[in-house]
C-alpha atoms as a PDB file:
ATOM      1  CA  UNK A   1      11.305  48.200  -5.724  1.00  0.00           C
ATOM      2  CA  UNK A   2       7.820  49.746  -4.709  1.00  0.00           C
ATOM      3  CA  UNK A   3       5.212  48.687  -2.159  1.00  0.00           C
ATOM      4  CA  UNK A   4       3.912  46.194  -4.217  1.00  0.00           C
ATOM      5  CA  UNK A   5       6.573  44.563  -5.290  1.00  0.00           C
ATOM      6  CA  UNK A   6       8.038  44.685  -1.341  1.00  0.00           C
ATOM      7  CA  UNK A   7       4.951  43.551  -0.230  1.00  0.00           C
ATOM      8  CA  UNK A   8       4.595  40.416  -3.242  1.00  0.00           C
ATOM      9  CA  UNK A   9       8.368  39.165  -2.118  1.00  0.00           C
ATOM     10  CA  UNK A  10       7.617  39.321   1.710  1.00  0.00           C
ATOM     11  CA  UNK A  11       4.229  37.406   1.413  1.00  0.00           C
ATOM     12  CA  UNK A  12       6.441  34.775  -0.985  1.00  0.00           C
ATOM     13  CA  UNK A  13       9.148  33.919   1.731  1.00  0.00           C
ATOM     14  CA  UNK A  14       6.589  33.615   4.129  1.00  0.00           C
ATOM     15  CA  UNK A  15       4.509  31.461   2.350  1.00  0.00           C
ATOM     16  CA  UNK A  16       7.695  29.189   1.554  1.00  0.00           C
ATOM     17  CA  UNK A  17       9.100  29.382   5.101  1.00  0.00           C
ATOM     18  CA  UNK A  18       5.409  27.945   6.218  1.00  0.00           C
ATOM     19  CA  UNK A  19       5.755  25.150   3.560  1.00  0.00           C
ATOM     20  CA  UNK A  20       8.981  24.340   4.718  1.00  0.00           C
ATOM     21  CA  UNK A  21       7.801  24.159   8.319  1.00  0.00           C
ATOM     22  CA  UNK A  22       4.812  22.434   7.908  1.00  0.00           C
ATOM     23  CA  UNK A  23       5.966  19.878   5.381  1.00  0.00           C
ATOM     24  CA  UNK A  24       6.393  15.978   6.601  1.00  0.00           C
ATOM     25  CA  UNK A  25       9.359  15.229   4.724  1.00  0.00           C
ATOM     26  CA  UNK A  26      11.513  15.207   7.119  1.00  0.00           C
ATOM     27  CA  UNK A  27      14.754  13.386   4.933  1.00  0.00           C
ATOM     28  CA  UNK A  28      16.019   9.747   5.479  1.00  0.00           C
ATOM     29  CA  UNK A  29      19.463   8.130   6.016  1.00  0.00           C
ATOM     30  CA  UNK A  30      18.636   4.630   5.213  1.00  0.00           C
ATOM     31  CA  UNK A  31      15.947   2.050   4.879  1.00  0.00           C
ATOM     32  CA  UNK A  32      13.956  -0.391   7.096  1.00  0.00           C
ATOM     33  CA  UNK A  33      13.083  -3.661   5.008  1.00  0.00           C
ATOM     34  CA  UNK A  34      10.392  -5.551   7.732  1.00  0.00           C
ATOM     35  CA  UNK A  35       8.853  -8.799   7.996  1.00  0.00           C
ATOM     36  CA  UNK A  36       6.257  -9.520  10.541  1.00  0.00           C
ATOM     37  CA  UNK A  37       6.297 -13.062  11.560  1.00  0.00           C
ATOM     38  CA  UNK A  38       2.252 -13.927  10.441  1.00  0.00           C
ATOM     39  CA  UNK A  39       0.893 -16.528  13.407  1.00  0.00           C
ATOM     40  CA  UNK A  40       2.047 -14.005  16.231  1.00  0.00           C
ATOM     41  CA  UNK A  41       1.214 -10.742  14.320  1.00  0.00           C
ATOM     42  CA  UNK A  42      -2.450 -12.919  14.357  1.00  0.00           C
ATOM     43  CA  UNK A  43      -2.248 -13.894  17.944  1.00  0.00           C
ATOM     44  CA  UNK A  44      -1.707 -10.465  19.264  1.00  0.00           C
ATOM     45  CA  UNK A  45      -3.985  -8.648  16.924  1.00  0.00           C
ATOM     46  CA  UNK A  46      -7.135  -7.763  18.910  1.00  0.00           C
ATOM     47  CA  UNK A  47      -9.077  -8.303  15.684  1.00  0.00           C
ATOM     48  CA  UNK A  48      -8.922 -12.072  14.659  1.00  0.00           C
ATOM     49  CA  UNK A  49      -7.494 -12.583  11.257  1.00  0.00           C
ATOM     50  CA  UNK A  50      -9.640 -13.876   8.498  1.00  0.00           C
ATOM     51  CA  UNK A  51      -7.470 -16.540   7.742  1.00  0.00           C
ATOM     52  CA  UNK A  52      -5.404 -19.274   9.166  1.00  0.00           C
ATOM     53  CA  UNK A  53      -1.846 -17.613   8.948  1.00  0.00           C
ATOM     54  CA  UNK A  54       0.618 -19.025   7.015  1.00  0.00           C
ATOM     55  CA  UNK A  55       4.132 -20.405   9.437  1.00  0.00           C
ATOM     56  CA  UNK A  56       6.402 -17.526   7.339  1.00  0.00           C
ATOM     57  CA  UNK A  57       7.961 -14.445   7.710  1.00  0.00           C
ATOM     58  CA  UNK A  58       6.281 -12.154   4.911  1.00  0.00           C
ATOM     59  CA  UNK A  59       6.966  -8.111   4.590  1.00  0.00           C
ATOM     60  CA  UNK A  60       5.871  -5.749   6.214  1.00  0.00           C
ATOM     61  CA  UNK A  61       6.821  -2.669   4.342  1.00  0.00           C
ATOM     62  CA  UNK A  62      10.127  -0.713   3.495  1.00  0.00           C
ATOM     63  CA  UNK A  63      10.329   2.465   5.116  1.00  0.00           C
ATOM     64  CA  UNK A  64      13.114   4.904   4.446  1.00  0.00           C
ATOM     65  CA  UNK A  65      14.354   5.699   8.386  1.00  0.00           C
ATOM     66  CA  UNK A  66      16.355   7.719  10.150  1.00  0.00           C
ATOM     67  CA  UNK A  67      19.304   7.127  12.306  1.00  0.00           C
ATOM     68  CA  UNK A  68      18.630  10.044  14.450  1.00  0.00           C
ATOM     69  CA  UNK A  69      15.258  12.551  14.647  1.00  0.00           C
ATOM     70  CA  UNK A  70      12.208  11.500  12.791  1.00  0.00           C
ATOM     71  CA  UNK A  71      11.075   9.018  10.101  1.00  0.00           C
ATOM     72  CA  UNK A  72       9.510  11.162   7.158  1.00  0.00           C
ATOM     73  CA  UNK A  73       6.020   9.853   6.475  1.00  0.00           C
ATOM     74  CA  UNK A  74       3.106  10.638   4.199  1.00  0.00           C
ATOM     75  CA  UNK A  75       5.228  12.753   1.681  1.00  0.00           C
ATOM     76  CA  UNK A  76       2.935  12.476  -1.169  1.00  0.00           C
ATOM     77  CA  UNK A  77      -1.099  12.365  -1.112  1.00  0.00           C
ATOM     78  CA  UNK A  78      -1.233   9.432  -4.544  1.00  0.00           C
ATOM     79  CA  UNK A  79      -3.166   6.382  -4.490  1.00  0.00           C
ATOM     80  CA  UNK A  80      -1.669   3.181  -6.247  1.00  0.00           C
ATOM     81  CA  UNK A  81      -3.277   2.016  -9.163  1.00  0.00           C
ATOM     82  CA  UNK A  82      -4.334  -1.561  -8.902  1.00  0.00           C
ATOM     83  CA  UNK A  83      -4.801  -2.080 -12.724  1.00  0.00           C
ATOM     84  CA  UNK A  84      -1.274  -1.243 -13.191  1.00  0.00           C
ATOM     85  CA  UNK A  85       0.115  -2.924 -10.694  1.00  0.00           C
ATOM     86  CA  UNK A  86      -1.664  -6.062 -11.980  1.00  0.00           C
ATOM     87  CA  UNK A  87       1.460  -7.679 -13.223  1.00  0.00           C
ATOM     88  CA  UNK A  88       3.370  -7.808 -10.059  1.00  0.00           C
ATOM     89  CA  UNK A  89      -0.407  -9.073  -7.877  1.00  0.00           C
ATOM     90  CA  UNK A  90       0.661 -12.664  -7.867  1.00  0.00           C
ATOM     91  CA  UNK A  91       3.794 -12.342  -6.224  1.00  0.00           C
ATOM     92  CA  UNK A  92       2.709  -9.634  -3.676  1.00  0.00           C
ATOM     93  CA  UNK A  93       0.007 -12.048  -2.577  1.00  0.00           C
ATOM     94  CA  UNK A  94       2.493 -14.293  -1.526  1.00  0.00           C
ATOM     95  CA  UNK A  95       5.417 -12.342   0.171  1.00  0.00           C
ATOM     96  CA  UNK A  96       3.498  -8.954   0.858  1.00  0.00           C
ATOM     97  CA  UNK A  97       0.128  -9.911   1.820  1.00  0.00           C
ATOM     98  CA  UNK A  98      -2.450  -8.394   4.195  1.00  0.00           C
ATOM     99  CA  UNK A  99      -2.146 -11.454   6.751  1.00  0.00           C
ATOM    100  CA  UNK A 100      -4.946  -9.360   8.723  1.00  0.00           C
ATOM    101  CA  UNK A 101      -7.153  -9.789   5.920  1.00  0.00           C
ATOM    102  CA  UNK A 102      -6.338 -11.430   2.414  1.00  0.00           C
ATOM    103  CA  UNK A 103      -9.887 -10.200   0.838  1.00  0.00           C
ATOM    104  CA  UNK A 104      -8.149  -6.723   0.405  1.00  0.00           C
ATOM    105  CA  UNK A 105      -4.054  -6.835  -0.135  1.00  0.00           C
ATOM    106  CA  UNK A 106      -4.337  -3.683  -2.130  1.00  0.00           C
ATOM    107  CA  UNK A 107      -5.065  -1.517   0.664  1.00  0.00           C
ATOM    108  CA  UNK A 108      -2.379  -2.862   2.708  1.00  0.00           C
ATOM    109  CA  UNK A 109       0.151  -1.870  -0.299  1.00  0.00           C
ATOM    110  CA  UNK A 110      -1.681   1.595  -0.546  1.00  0.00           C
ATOM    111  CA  UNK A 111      -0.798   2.302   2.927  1.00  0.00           C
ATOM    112  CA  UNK A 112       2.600   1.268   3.048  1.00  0.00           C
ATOM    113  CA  UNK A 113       3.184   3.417   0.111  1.00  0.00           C
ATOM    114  CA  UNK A 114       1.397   6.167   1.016  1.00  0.00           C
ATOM    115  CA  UNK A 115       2.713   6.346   4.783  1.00  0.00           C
ATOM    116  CA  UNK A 116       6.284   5.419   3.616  1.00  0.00           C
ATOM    117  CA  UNK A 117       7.429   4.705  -0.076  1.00  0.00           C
ATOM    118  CA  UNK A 118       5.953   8.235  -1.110  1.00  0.00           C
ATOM    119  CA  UNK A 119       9.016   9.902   1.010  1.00  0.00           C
ATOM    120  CA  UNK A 120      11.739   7.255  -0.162  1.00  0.00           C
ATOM    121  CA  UNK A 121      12.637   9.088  -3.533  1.00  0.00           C
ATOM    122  CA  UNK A 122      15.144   9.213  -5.316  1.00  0.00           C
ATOM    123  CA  UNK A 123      15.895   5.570  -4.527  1.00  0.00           C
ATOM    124  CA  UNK A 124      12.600   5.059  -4.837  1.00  0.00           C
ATOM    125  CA  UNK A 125      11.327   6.114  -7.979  1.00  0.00           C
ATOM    126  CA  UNK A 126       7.243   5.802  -7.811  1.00  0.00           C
ATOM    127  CA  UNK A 127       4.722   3.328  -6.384  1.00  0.00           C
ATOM    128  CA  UNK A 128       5.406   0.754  -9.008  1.00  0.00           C
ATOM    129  CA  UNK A 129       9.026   0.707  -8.743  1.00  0.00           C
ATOM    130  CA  UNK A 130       8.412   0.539  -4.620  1.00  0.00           C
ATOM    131  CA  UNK A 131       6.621  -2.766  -5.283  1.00  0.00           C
ATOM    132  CA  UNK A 132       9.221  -4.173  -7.747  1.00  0.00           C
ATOM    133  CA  UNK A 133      12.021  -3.034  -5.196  1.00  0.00           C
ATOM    134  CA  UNK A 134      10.110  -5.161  -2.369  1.00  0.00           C
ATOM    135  CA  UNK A 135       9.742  -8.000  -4.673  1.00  0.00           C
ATOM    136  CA  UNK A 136      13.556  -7.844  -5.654  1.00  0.00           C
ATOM    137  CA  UNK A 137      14.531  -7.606  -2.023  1.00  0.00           C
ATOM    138  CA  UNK A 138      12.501 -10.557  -1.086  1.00  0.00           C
ATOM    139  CA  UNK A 139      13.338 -12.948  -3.888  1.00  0.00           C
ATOM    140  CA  UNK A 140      15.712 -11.982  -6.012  1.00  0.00           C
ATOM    141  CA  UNK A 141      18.078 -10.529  -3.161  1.00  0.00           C
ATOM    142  CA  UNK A 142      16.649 -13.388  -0.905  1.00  0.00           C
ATOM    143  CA  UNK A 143      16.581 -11.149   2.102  1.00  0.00           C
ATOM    144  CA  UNK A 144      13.641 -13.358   3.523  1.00  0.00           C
ATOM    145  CA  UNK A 145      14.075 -14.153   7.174  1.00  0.00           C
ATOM    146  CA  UNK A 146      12.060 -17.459   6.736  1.00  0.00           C
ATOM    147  CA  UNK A 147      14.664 -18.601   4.607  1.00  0.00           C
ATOM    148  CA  UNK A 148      17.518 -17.488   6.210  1.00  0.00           C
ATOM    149  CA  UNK A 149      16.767 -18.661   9.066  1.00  0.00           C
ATOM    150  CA  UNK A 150      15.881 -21.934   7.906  1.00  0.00           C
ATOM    151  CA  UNK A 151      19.436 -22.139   6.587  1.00  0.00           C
ATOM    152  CA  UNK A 152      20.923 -21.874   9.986  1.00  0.00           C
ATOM    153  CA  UNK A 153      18.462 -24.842  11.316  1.00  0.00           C
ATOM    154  CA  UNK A 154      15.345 -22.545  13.139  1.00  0.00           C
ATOM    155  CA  UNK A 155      12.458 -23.423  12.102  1.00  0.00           C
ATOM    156  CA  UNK A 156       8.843 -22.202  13.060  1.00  0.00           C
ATOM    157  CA  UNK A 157       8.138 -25.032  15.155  1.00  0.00           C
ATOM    158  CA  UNK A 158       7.129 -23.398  18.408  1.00  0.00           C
ATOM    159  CA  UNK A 159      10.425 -23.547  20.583  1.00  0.00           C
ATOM    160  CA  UNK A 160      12.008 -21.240  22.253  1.00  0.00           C
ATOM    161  CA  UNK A 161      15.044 -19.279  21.085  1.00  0.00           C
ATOM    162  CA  UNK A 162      17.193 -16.995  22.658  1.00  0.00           C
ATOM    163  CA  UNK A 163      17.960 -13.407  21.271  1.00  0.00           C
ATOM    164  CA  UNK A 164      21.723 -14.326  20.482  1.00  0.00           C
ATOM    165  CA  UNK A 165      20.986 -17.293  18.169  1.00  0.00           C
ATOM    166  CA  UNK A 166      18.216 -15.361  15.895  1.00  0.00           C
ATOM    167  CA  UNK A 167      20.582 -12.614  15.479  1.00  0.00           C
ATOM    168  CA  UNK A 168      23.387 -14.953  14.946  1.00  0.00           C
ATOM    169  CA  UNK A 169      21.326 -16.170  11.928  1.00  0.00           C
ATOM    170  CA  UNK A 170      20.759 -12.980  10.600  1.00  0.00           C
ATOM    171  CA  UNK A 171      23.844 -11.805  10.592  1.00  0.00           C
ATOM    172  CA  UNK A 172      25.298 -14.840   8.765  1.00  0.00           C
ATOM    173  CA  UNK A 173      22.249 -14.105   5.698  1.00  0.00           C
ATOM    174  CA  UNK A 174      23.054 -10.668   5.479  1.00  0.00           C
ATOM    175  CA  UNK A 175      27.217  -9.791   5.657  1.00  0.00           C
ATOM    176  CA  UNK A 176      27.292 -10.000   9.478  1.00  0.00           C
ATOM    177  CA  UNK A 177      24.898  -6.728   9.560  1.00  0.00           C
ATOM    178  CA  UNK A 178      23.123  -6.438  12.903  1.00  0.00           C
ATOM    179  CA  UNK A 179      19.372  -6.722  13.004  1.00  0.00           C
ATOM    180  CA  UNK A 180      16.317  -5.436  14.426  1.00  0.00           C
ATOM    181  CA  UNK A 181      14.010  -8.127  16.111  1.00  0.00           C
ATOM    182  CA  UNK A 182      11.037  -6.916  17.728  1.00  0.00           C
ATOM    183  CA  UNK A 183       8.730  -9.476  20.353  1.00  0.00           C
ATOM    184  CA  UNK A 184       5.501  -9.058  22.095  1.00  0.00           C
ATOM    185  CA  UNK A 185       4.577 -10.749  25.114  1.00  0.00           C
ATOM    186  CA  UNK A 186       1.687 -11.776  27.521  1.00  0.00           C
ATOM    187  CA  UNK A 187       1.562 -13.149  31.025  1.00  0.00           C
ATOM    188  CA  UNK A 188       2.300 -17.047  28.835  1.00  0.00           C
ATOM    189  CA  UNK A 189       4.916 -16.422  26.156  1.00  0.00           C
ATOM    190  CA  UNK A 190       7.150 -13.707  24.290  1.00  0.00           C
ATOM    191  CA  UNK A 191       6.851 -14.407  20.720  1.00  0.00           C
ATOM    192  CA  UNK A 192       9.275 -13.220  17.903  1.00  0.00           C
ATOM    193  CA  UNK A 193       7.046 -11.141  15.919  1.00  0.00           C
ATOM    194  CA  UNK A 194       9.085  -8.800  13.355  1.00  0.00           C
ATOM    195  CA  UNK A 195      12.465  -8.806  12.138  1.00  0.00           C
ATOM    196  CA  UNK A 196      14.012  -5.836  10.368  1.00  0.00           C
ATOM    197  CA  UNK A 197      17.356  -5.709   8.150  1.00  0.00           C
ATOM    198  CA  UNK A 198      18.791  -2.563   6.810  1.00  0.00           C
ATOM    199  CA  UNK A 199      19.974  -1.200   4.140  1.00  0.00           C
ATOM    200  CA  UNK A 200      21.622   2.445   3.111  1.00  0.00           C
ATOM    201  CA  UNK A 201      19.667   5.088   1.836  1.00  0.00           C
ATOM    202  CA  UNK A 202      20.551   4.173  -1.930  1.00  0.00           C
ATOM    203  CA  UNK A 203      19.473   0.336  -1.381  1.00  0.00           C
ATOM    204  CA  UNK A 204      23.219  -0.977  -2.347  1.00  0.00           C
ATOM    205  CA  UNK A 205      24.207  -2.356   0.571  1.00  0.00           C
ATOM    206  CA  UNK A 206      22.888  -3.986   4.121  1.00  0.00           C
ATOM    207  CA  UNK A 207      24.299  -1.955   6.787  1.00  0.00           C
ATOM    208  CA  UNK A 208      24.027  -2.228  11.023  1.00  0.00           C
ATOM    209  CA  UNK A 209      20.256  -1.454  11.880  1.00  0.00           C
ATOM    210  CA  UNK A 210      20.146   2.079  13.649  1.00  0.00           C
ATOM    211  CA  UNK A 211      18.049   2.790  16.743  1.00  0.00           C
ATOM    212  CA  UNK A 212      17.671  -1.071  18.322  1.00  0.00           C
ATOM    213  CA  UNK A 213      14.607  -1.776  20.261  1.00  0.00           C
ATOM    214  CA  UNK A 214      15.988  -0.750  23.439  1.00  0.00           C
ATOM    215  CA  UNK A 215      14.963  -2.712  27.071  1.00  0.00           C
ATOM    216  CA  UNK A 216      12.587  -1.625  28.535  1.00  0.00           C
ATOM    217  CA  UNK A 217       9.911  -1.617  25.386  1.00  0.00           C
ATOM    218  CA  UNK A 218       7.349  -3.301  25.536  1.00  0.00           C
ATOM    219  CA  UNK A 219       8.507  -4.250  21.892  1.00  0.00           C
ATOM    220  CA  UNK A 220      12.250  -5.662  23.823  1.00  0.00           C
ATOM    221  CA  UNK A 221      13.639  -9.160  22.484  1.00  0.00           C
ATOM    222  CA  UNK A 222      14.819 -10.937  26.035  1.00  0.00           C
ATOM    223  CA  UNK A 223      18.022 -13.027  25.829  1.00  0.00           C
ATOM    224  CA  UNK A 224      16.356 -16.196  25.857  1.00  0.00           C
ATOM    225  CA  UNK A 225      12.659 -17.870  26.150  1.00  0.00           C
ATOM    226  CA  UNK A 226      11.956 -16.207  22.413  1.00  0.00           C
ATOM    227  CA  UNK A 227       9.244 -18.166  21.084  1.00  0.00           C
ATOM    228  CA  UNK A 228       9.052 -18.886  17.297  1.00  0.00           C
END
């Protein structure tokens, strides 16, 4: 091999070691299906939302995860397309909306896929089939921790809950798979704001959530006086 040739190959491992290095793909292990609860994620936005919130537990996104090290985000620079997806807008509205502001749902979606369905491949296919998978977890799959639960007698009637009886719930909706619950507080209340179930990295199967919200976050459920 001559100079060139020597000097061709070194320049292309470099350039693919620095690639390697610099890329955010970082791999995943399973996946984070949230669901933000929509009068707190309102009451401790700074910006007031737009709307009156609705009393449910819609998505928040579905973020492939891992157990240990880093999440891998913003894999893939694409922008949805909001003609295609025009099929599937209805139903979004409903269980995926932008509770922050409901004039502009699309770039809500954008972002979620952008930040996190982009690096969830090859159980996640493309943007389309990222909103179809959401819709099919929410409904179809009824992972949807207003209804759940509802079926073990909570209800969004402002009273206070303790930590052991929401996951109790949970567990009983989803195969006795431990979730992730996430409150915020202020010097007057600690509200329930997000709840998180799990699945593997294939999207077969609920599994124990990873990496609890550990006491001492801010972000800590108590054991008891959870409102919700």
């Amino acid at each position: 091999m001559g100079i060139t040739g020597m000097i061709y190959m070194v320049t292309m491992v470099f350039s693919l070691i620095v690639l390697i290095l610099s890329s955010p793909t970082v791999g995943y292990d399973y996946f984070q299906f949230t669901q933000q609860y929509q009068p707190a994620v309102c009451h401790f936005n700074p910006t007031p939302c737009r709307d009156p919130p609705d009393k449910l537990f819609t998505v928040h996104g579905l973020w492939p995860s891992n157990s240990s090290g880093n999440d891998p985000i913003y894999c893939k620079n694409t922008t949805m397309n909001s003609t295609k997806i025009a099929n599937l807008t209805a139903r979004l509205e409903i269980i995926w909306p932008n509770v922050l502001d409901r004039t502009d749902h699309i770039t809500f979606w954008n972002k979620q896929w952008n930040k996190h369905g982009s690096c969830g491949h090859p159980a996640i296919q493309n943007d389309m089939h990222y909103l179809q998978t959401v819709i099919k977890m929410y409904i179809t799959q009824k992972q949807n921790v207003s209804e759940i639960l509802s079926k073990a007698k909570i209800e969004p009637v402002g009273k206070f809950r303790t930590q052991k009886e929401i996951e109790k719930a949970i567990r009983k909706g989803t195969n006795n798979k431990e979730p992730k619950l996430k409150c915020q507080k202020n010097s007057q209340r600690t509200e329930l704001v997000e709840v998180t179930i799990c699945s593997d990295r294939n999207l077969n199967q609920f599994i124990d959530c990873p990496r609890p919200i550990l006491n001492g976050s801010r972000y800590y459920c108590p054991t008891n006086n959870i409102l919700y």
